[in-house]
N, C-alpha and C. Protein backbone atom coordinates (compact mmCIF):
# COMPACT_ATOMS: atom_id res chain seq x y z
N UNK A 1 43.03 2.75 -2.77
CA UNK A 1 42.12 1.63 -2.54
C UNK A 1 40.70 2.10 -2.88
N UNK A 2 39.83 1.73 -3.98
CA UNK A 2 38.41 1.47 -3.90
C UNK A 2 37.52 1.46 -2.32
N UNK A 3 36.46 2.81 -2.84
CA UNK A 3 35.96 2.05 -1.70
C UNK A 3 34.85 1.19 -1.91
N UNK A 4 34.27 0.82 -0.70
CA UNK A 4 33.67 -0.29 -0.81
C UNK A 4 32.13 0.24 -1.65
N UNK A 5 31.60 -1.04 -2.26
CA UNK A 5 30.38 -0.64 -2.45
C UNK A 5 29.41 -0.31 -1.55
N UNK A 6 28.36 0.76 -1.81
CA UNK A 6 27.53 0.81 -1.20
C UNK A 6 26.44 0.29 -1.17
N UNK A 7 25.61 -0.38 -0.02
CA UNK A 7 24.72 -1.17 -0.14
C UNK A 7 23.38 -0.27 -0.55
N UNK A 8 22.10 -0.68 -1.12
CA UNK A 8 21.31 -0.18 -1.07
C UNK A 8 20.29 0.10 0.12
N UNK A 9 19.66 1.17 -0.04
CA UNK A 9 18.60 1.02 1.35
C UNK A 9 17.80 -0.01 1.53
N UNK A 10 17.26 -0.66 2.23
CA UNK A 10 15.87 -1.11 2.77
C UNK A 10 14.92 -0.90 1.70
N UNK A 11 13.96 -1.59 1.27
CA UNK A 11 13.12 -0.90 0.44
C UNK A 11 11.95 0.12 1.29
N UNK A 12 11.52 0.69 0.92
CA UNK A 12 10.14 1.73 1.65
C UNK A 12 9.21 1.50 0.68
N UNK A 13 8.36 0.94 1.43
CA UNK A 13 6.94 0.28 0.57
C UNK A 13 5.65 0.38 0.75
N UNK A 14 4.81 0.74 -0.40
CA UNK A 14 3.28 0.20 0.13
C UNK A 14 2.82 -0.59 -0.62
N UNK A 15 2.22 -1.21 0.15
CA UNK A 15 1.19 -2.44 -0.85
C UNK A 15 -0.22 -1.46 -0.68
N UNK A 16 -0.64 -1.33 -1.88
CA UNK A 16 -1.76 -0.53 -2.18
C UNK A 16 -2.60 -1.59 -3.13
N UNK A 17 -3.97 -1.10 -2.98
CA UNK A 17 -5.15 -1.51 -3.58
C UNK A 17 -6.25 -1.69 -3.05
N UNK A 18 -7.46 -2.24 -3.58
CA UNK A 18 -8.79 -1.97 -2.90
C UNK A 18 -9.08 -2.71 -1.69
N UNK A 19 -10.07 -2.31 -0.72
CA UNK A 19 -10.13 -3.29 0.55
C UNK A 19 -10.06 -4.76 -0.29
N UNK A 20 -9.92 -5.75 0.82
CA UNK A 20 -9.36 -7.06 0.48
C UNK A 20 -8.84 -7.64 -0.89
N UNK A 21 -7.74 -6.98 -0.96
CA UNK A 21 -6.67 -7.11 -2.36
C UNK A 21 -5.65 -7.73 -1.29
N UNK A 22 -5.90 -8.21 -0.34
CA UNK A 22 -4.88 -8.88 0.58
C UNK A 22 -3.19 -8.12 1.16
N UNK A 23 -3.61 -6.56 1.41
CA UNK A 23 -2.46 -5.86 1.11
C UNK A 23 -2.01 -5.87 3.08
N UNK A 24 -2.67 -6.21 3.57
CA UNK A 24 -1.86 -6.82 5.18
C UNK A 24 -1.12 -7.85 4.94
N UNK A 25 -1.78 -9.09 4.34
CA UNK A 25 -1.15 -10.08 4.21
C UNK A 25 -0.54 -10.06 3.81
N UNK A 26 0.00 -9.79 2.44
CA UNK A 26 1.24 -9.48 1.54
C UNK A 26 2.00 -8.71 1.74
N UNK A 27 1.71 -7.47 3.08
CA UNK A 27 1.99 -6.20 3.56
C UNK A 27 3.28 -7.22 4.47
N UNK A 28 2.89 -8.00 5.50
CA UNK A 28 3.15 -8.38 6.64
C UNK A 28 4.49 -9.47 6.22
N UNK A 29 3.92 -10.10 5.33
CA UNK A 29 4.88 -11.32 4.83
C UNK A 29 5.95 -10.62 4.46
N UNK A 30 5.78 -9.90 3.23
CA UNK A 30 6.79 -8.96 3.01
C UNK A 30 7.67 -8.52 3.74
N UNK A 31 7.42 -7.55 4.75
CA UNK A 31 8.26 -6.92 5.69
C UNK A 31 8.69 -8.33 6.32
N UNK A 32 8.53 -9.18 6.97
CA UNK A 32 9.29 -10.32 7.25
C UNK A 32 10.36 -10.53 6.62
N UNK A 33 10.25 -10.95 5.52
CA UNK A 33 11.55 -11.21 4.28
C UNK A 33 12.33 -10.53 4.37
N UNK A 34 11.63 -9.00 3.83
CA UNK A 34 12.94 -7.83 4.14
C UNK A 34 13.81 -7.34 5.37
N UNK A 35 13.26 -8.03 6.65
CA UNK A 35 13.46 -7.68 7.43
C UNK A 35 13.23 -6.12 7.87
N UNK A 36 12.26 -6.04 7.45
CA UNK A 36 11.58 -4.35 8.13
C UNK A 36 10.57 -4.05 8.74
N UNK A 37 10.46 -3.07 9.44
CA UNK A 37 9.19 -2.71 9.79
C UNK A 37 7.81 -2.97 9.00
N UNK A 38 6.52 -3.21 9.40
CA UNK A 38 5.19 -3.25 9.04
C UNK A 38 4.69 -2.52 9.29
N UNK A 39 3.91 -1.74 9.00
CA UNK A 39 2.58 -1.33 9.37
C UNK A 39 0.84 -1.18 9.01
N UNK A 40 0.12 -1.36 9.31
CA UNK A 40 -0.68 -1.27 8.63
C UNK A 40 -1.93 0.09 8.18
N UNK A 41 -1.76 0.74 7.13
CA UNK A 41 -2.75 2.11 7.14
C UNK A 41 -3.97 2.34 8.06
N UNK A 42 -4.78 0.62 8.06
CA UNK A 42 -5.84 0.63 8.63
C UNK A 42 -5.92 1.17 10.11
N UNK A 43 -4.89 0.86 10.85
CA UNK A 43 -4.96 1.05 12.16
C UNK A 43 -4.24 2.63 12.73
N UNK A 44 -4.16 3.30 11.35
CA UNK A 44 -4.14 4.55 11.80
C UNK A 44 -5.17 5.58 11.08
N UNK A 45 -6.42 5.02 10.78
CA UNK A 45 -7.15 6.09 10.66
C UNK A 45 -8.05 6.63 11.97
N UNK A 46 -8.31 7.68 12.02
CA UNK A 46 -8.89 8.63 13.17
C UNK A 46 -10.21 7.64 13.37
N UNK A 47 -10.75 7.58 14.92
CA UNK A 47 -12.20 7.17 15.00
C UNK A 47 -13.29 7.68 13.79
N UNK A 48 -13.31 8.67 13.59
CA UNK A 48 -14.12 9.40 12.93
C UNK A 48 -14.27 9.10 11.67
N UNK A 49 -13.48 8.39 10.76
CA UNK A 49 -12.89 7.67 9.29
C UNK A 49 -13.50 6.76 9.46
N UNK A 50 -13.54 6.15 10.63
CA UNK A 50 -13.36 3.80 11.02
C UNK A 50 -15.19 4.39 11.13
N UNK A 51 -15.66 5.43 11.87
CA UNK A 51 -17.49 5.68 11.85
C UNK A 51 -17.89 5.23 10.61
N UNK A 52 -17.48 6.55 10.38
CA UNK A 52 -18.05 6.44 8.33
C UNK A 52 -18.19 5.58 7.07
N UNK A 53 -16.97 4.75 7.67
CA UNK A 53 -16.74 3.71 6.64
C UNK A 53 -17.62 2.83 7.42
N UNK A 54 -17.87 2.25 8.87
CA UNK A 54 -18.69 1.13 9.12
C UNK A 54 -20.14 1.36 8.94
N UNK A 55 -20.43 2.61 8.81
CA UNK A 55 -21.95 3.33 8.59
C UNK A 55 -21.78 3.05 6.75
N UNK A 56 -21.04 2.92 5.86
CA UNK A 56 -21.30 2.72 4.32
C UNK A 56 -20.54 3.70 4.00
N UNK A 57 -20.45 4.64 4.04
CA UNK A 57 -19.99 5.92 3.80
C UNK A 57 -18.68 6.38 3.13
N UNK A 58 -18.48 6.38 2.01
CA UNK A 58 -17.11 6.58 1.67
C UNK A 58 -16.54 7.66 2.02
N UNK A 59 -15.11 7.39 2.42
CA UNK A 59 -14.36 9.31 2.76
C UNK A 59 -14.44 10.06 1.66
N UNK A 60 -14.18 11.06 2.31
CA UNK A 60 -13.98 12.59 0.83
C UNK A 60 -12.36 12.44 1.11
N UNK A 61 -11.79 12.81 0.22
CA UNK A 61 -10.37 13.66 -0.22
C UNK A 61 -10.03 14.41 1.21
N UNK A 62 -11.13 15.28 1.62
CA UNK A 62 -10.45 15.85 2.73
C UNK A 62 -10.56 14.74 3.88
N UNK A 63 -11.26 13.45 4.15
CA UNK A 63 -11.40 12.70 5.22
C UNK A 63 -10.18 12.33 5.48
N UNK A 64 -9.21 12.12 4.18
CA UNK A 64 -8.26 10.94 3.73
C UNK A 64 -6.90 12.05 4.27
N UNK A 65 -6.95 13.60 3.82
CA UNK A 65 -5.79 14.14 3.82
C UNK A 65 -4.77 13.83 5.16
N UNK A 66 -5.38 14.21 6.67
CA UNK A 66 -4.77 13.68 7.66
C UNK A 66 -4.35 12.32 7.65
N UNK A 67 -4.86 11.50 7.45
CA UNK A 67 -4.67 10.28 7.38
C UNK A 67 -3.70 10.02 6.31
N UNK A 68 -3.74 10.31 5.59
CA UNK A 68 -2.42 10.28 4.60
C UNK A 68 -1.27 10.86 4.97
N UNK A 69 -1.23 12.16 5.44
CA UNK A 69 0.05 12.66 6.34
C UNK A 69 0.63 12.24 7.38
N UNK A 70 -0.45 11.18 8.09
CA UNK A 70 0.18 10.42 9.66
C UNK A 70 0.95 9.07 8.73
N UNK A 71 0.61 8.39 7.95
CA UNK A 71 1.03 7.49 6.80
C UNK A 71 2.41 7.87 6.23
N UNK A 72 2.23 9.13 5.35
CA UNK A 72 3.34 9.70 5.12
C UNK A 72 4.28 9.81 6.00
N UNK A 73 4.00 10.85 7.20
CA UNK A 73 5.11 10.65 8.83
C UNK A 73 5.69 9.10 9.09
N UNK A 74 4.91 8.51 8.84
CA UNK A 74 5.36 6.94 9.21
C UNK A 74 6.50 6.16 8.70
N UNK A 75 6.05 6.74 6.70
CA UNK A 75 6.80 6.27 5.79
C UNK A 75 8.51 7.21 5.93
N UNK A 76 8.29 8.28 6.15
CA UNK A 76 9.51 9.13 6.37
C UNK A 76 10.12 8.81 7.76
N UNK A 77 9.73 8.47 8.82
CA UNK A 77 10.65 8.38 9.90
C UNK A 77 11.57 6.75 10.20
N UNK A 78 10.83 5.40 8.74
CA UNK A 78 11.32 4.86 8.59
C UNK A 78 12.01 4.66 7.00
N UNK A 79 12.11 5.84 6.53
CA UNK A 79 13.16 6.25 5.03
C UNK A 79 14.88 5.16 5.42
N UNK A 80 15.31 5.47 6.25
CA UNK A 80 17.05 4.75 6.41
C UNK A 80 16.57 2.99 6.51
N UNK A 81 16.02 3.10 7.45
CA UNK A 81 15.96 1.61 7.66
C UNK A 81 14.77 0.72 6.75
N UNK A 82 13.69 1.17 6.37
CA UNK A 82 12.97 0.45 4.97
C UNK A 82 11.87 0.50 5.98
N UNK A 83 11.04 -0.19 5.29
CA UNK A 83 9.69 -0.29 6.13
C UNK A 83 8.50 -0.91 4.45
N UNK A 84 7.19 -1.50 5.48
CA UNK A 84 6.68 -1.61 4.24
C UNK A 84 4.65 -1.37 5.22
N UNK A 85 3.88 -0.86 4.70
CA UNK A 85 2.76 -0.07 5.33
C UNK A 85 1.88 -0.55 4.16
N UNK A 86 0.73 -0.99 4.46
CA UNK A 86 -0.56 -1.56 3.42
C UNK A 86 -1.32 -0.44 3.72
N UNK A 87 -1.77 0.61 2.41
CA UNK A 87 -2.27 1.47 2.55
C UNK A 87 -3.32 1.42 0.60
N UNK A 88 -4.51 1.58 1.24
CA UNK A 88 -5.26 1.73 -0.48
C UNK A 88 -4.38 2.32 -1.49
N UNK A 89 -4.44 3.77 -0.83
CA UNK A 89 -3.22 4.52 -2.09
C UNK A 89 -4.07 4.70 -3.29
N UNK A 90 -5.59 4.39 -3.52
CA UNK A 90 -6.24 4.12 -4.69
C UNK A 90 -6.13 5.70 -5.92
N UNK A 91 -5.30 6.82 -5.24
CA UNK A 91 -5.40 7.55 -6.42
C UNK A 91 -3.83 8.38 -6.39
N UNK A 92 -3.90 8.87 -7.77
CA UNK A 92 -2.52 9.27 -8.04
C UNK A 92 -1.99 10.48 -6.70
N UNK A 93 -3.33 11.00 -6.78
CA UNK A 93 -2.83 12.62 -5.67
C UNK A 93 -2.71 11.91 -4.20
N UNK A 94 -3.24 10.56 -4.02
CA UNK A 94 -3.31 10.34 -2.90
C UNK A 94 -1.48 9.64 -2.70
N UNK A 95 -1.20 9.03 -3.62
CA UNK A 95 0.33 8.41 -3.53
C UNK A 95 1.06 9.58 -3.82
N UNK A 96 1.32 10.69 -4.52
CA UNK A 96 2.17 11.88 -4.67
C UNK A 96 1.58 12.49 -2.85
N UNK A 97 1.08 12.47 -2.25
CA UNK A 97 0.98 12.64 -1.28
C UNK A 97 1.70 12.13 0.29
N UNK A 98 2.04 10.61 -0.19
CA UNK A 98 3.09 9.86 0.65
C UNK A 98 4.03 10.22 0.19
N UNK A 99 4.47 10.31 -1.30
CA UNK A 99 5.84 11.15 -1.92
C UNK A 99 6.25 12.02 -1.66
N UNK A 100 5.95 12.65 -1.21
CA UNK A 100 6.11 14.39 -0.54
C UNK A 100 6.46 14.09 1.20
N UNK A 101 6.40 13.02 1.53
CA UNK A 101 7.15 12.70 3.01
C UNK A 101 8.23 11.67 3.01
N UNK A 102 8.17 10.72 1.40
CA UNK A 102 9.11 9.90 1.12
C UNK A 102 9.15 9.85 -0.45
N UNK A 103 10.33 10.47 -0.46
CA UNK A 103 10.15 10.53 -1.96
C UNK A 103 10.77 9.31 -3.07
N UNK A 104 11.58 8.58 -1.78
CA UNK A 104 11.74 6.83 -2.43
C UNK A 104 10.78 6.07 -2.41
N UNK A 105 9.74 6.59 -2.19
CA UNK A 105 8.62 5.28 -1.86
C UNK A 105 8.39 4.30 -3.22
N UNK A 106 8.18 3.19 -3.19
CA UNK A 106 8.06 1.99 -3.95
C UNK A 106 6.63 1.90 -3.66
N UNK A 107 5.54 1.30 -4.63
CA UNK A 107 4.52 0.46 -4.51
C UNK A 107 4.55 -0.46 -5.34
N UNK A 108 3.61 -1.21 -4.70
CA UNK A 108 3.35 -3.08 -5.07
C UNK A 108 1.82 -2.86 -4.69
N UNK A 109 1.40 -2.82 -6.16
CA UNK A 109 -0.44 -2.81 -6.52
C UNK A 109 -0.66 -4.22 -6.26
N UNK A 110 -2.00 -4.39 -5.71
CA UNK A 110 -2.18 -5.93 -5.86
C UNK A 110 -3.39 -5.67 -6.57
N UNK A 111 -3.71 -6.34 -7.53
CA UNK A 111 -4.45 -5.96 -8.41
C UNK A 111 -5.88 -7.02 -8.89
N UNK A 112 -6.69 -7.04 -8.64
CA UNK A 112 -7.27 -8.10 -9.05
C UNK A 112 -9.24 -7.60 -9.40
N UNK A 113 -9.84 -8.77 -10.12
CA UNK A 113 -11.28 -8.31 -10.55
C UNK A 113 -12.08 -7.82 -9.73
N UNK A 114 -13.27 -7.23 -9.74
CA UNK A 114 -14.15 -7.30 -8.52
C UNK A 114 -15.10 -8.26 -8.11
N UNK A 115 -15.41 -9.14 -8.94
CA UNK A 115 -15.45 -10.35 -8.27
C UNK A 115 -14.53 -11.72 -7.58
N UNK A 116 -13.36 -10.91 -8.15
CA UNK A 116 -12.38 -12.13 -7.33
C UNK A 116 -12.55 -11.40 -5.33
N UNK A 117 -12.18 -10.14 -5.49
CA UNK A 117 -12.17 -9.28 -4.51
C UNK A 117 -13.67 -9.12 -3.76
N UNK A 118 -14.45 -9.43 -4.08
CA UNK A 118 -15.48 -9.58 -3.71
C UNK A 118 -15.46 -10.79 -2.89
N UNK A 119 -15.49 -11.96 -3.78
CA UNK A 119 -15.22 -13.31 -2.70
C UNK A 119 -13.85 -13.30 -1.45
N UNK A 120 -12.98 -12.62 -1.68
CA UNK A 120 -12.17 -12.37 -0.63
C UNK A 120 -12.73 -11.12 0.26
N UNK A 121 -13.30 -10.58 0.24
CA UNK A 121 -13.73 -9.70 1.16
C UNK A 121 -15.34 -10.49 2.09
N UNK A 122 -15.88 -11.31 1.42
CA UNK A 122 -16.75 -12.32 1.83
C UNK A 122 -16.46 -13.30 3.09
N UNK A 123 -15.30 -13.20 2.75
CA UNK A 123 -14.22 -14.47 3.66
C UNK A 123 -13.90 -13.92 5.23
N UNK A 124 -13.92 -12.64 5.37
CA UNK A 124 -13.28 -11.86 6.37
C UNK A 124 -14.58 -10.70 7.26
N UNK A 125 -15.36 -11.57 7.37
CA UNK A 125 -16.38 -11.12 8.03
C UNK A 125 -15.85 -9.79 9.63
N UNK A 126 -16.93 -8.52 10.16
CA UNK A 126 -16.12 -7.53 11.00
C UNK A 126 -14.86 -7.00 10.34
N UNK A 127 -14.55 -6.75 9.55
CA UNK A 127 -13.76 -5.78 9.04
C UNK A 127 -14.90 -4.14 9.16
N UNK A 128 -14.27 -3.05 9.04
CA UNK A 128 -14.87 -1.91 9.29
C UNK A 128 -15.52 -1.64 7.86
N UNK A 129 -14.66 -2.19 6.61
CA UNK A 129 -15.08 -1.40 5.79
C UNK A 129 -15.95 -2.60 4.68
N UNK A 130 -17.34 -1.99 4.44
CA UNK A 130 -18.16 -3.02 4.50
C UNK A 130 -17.87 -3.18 2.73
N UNK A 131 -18.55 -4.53 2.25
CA UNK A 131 -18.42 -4.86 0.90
C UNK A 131 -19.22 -3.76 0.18
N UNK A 132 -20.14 -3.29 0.63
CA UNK A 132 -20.96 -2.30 -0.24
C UNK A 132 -20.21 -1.15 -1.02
N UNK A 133 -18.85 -1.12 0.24
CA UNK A 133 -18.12 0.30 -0.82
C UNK A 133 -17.04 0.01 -1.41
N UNK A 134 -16.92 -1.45 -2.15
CA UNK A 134 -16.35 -2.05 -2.47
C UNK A 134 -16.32 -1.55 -4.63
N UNK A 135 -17.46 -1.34 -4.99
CA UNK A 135 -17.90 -0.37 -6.18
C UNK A 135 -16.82 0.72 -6.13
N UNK A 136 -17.24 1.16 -5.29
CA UNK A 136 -16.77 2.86 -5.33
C UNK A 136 -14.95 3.37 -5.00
N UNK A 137 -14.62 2.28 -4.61
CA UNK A 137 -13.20 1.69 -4.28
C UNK A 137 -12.65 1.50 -5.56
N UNK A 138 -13.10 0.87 -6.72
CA UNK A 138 -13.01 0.48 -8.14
C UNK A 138 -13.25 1.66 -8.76
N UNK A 139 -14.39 2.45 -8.39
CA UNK A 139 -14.62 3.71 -9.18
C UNK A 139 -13.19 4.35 -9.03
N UNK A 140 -13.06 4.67 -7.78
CA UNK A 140 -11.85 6.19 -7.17
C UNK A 140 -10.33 5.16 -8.17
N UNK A 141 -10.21 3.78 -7.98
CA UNK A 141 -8.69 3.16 -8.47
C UNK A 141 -8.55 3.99 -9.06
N UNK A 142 -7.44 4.88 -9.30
CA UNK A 142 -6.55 4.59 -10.49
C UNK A 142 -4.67 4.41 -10.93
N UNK A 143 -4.69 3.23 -11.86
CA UNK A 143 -3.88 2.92 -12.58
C UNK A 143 -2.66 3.34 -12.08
N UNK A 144 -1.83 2.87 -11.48
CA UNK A 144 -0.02 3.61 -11.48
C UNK A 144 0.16 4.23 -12.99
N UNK A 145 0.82 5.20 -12.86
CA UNK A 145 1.23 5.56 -14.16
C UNK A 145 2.78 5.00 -14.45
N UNK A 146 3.37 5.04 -15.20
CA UNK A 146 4.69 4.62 -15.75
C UNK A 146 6.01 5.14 -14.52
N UNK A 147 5.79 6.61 -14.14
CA UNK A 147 6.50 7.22 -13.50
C UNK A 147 6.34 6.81 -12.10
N UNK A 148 5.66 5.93 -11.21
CA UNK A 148 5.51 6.06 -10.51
C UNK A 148 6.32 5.14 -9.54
N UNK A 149 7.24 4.31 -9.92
CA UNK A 149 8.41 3.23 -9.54
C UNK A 149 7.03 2.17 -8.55
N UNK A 150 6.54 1.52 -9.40
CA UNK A 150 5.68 0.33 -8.53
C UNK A 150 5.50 -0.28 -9.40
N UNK A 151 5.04 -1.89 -8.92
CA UNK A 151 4.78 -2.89 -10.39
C UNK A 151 3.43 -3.53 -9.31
N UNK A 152 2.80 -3.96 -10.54
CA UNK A 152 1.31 -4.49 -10.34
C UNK A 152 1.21 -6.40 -10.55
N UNK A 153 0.81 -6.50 -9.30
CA UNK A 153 0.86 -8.41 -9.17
C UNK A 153 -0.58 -8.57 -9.06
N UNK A 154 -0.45 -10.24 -9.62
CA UNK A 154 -2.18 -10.11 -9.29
C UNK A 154 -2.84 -10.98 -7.87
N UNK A 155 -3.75 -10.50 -7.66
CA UNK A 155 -4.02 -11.12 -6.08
C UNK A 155 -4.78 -12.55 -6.20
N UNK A 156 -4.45 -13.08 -7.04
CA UNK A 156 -4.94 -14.88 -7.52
C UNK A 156 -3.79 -15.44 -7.45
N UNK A 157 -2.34 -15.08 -7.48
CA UNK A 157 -1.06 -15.73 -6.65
C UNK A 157 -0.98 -15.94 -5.50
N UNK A 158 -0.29 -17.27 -4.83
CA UNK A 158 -0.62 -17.10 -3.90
C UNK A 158 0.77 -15.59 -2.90
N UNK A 159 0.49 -15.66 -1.30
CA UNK A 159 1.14 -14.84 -0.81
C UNK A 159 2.85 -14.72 -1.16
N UNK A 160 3.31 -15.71 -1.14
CA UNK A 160 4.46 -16.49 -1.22
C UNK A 160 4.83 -16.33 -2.56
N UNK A 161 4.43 -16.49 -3.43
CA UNK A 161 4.71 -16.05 -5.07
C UNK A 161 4.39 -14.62 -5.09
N UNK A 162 3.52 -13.91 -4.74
CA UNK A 162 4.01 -12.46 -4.42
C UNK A 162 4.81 -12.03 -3.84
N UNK A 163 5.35 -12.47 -2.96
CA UNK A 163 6.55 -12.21 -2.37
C UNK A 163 7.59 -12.26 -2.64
N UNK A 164 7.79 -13.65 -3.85
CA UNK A 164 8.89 -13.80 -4.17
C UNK A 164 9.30 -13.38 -5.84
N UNK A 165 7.89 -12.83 -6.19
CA UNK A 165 8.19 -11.82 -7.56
C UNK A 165 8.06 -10.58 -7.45
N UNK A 166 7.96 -9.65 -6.15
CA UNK A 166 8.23 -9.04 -6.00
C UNK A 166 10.18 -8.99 -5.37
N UNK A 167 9.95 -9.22 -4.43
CA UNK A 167 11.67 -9.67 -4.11
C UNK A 167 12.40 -9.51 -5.27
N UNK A 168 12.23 -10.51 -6.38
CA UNK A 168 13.21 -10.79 -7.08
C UNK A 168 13.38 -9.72 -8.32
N UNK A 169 12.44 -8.88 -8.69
CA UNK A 169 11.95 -8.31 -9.02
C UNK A 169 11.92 -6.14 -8.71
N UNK A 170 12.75 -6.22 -7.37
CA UNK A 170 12.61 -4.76 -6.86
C UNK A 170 12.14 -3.65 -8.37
N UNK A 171 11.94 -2.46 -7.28
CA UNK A 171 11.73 -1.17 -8.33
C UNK A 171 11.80 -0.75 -7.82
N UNK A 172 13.09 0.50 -8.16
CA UNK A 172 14.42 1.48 -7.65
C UNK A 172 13.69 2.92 -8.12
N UNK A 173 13.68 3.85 -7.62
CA UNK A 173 13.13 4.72 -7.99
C UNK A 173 13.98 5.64 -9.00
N UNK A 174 14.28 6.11 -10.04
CA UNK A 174 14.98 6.85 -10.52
C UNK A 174 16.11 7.67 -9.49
N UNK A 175 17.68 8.04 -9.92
CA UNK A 175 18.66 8.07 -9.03
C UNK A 175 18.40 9.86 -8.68
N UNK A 176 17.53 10.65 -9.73
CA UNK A 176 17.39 12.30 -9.31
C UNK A 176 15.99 12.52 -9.37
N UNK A 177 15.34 10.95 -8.52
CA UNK A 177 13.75 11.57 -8.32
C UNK A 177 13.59 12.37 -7.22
């Protein structure tokens, strides 16, 4: 007798991109659908991160490293069951960095101009991280590369059409990544 097929995992996800690229919202909806865990990056950075950024201040590389490893921990202790976490992710070393605690991880860029992102960050007044470092957010992006199993939507769809071209749409990570 055959055995049965095996189902695939859960997906393990981040929605990455610059502050207000809408990656809670699309973060949150998401995990609904899939039925998985949420989380959001924002609410696990250290006091000391949430200072800096409400003072203007962009992090350094080393601000970000802890904070990327409590992210990473997050993404790995929900590897079996899926999960999906809105995290910037804005550079390659910073996503090979969640890779190294989950090495299935999937991203879903939300991608959009800086003036579209501008008027959505306008909209959401008390957020910590102010529009001013909204430049420099665009500077640090960069680009998924080919290898990196994520596809790029744009954030002028609405939530619901991201959701459902992503859905329909998955990206499987290579079977000996």
């Amino acid at each position: 007798m055959p055995a049965p097929p095996q189902q695939a995992a859960p997906p393990l996800l981040v929605v990455m991109g610059v502050s207000g690229s809408g990656k809670s919202t699309v973060g949150a909806a998401l995990a609904q659908r899939l039925g998985v865990p949420f989380a959001d990056a924002d609410d696990l950075h250290p006091a000391a991160n949430i200072a800096k950024m409400s003072a203007g201040q962009a992090l350094t590389d080393e601000d970000r490293r802890p904070w990327l490893d409590t992210i990473g921990a997050w993404l790995a202790a929900h590897d079996e069951r899926g999960g999906v976490m809105s995290c910037s992710a804005l550079k390659r070393g910073y996503r090979d960095q969640l890779r190294r605690h989950a090495p299935r991880l999937q991203l879903l860029h939300l991608d959009g101009s800086p003036e579209v992102i501008q008027r959505r960050q306008a909209s959401r007044p008390g957020h910590f991280m102010p529009a001013s470092l909204l430049a420099s957010q665009f500077a640090t992006l960069e680009p998924l590369a080919d290898d990196e199993h994520g596809v790029v939507l744009d954030v002028g769809l609405s939530v619901d059409a991201i959701v459902d071209q992503f859905v329909s749409q998955p990206v499987a990570p290579e079977e000996n990544a």
